[in-house]
C-alpha atoms as a PDB file:
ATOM      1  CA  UNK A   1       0.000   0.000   0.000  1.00  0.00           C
ATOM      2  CA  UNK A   2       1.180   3.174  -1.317  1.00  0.00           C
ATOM      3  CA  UNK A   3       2.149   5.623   2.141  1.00  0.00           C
ATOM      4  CA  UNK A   4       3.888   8.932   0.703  1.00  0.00           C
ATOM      5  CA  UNK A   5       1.637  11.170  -1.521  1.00  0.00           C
ATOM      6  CA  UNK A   6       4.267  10.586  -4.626  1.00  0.00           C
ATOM      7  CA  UNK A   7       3.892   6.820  -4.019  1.00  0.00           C
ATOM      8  CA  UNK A   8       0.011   6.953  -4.128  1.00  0.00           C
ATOM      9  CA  UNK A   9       0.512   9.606  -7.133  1.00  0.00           C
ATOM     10  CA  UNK A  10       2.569   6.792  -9.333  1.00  0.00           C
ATOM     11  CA  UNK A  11      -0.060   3.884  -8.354  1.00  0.00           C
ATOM     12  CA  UNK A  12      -2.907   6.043  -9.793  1.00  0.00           C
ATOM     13  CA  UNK A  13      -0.670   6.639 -12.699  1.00  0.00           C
ATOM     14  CA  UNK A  14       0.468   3.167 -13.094  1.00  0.00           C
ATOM     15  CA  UNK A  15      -3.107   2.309 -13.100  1.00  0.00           C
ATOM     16  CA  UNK A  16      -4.033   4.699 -15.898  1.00  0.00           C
ATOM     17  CA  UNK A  17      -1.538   3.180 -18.057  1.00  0.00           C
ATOM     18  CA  UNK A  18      -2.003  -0.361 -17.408  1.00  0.00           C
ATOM     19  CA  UNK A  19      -5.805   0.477 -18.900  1.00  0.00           C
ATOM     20  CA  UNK A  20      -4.614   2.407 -21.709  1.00  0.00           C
ATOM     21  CA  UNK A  21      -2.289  -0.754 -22.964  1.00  0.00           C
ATOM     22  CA  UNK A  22      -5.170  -2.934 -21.983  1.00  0.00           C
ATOM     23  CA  UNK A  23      -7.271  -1.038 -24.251  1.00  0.00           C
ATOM     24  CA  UNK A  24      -4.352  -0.557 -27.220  1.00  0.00           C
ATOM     25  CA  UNK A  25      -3.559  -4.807 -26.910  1.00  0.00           C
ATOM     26  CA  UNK A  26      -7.310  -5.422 -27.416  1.00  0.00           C
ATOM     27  CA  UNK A  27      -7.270  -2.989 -30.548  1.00  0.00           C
ATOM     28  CA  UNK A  28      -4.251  -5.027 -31.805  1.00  0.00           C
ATOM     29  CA  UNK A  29      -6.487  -8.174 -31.340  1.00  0.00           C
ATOM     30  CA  UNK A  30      -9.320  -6.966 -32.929  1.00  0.00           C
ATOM     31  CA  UNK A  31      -7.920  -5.892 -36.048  1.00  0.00           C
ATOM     32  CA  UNK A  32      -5.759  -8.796 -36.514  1.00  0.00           C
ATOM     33  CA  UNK A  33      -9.617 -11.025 -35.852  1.00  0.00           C
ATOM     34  CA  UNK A  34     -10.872  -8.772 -38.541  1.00  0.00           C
ATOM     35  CA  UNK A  35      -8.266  -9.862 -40.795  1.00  0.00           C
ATOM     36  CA  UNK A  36      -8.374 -13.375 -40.094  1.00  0.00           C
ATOM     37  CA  UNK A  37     -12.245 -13.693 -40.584  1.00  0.00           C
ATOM     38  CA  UNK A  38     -11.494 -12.128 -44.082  1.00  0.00           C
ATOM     39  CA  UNK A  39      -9.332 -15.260 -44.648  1.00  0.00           C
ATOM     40  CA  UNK A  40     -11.667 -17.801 -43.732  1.00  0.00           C
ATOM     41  CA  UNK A  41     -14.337 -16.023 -45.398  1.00  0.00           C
ATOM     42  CA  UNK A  42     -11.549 -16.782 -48.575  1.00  0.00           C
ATOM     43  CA  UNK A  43     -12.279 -12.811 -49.950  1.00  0.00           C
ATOM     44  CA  UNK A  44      -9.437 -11.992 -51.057  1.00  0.00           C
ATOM     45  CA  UNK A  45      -9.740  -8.156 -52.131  1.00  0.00           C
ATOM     46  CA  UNK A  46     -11.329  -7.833 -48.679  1.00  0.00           C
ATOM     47  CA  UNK A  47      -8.748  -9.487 -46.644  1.00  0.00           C
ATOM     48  CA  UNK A  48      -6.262  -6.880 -48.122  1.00  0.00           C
ATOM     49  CA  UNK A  49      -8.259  -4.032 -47.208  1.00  0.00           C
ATOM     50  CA  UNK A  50      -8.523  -5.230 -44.054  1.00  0.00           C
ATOM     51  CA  UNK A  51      -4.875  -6.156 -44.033  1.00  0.00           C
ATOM     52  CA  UNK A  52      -4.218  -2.236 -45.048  1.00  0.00           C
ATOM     53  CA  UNK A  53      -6.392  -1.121 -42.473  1.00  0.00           C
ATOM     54  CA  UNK A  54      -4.821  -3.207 -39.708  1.00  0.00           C
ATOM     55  CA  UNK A  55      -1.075  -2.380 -40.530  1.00  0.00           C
ATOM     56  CA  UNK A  56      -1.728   0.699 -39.386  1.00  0.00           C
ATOM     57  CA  UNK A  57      -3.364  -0.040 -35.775  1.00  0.00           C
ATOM     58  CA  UNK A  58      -0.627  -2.571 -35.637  1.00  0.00           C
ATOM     59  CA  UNK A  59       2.469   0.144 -36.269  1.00  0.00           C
ATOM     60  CA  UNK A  60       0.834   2.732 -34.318  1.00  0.00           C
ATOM     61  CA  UNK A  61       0.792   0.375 -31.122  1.00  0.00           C
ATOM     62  CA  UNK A  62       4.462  -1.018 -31.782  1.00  0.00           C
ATOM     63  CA  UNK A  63       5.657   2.635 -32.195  1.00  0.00           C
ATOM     64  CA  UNK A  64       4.557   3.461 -28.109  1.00  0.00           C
ATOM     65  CA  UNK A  65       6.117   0.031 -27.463  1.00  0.00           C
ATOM     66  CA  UNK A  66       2.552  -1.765 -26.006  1.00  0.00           C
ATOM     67  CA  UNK A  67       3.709  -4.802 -27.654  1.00  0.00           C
ATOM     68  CA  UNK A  68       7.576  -5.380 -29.374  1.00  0.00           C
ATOM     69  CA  UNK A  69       7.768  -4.496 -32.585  1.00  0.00           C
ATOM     70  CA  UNK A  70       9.140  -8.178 -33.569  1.00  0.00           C
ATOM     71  CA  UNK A  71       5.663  -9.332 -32.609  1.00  0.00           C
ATOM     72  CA  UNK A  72       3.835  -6.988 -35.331  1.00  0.00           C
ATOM     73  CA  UNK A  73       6.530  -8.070 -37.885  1.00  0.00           C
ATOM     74  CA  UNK A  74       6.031 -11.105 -37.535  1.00  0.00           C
ATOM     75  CA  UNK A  75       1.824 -11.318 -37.102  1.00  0.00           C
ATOM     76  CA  UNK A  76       1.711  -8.993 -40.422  1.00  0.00           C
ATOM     77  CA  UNK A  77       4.104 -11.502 -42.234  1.00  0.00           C
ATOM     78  CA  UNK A  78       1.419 -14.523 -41.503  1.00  0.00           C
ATOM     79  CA  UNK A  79      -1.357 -12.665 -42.209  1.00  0.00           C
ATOM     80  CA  UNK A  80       0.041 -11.600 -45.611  1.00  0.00           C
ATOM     81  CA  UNK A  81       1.179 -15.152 -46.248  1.00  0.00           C
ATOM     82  CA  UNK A  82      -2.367 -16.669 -45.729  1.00  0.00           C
ATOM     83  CA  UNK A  83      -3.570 -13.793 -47.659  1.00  0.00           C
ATOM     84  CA  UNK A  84      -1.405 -14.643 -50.863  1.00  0.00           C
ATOM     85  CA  UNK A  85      -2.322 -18.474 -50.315  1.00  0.00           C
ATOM     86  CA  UNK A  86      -5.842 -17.489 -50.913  1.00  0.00           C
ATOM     87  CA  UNK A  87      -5.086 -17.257 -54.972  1.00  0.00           C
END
């Protein structure tokens, strides 16, 4: 338990970011779902506008460092993959 007014100052502010990267992970999620159900669906021209779409949620969220930047490399390589398979 936080005593000193500084200490209770960075566990409300720890708090506040914990949520925000809560919030930007389940973004990253989403949009890689969306993209994936575009696969399965097999619609090609819309699983690359939904692969546009998602690149960018997926940069923006590597750029503040929520998740490492290998991670998005490597999630936007599959998804590109399964969407070139889908010829």
């Amino acid at each position: 338990m936080a005593n000193s007014a500084q200490a209770k100052k960075r566990a409300r502010q720890a708090e506040a970011t914990r949520k925000r990267n809560a919030s930007l992970k389940s973004e990253l999620r989403t949009a890689v779902k969306k993209v994936k159900k575009a696969i399965v669906v097999g619609d090609k021209a819309a699983a690359t506008k939904m692969m546009q779409e998602s690149q960018a949620v997926m940069d923006k969220i590597a750029d503040k460092k929520i998740v490492h930047k290998n991670l998005v490399a490597r999630t936007k390589s599959r998804l590109s993959g399964a969407i070139k398979a889908l010829a």
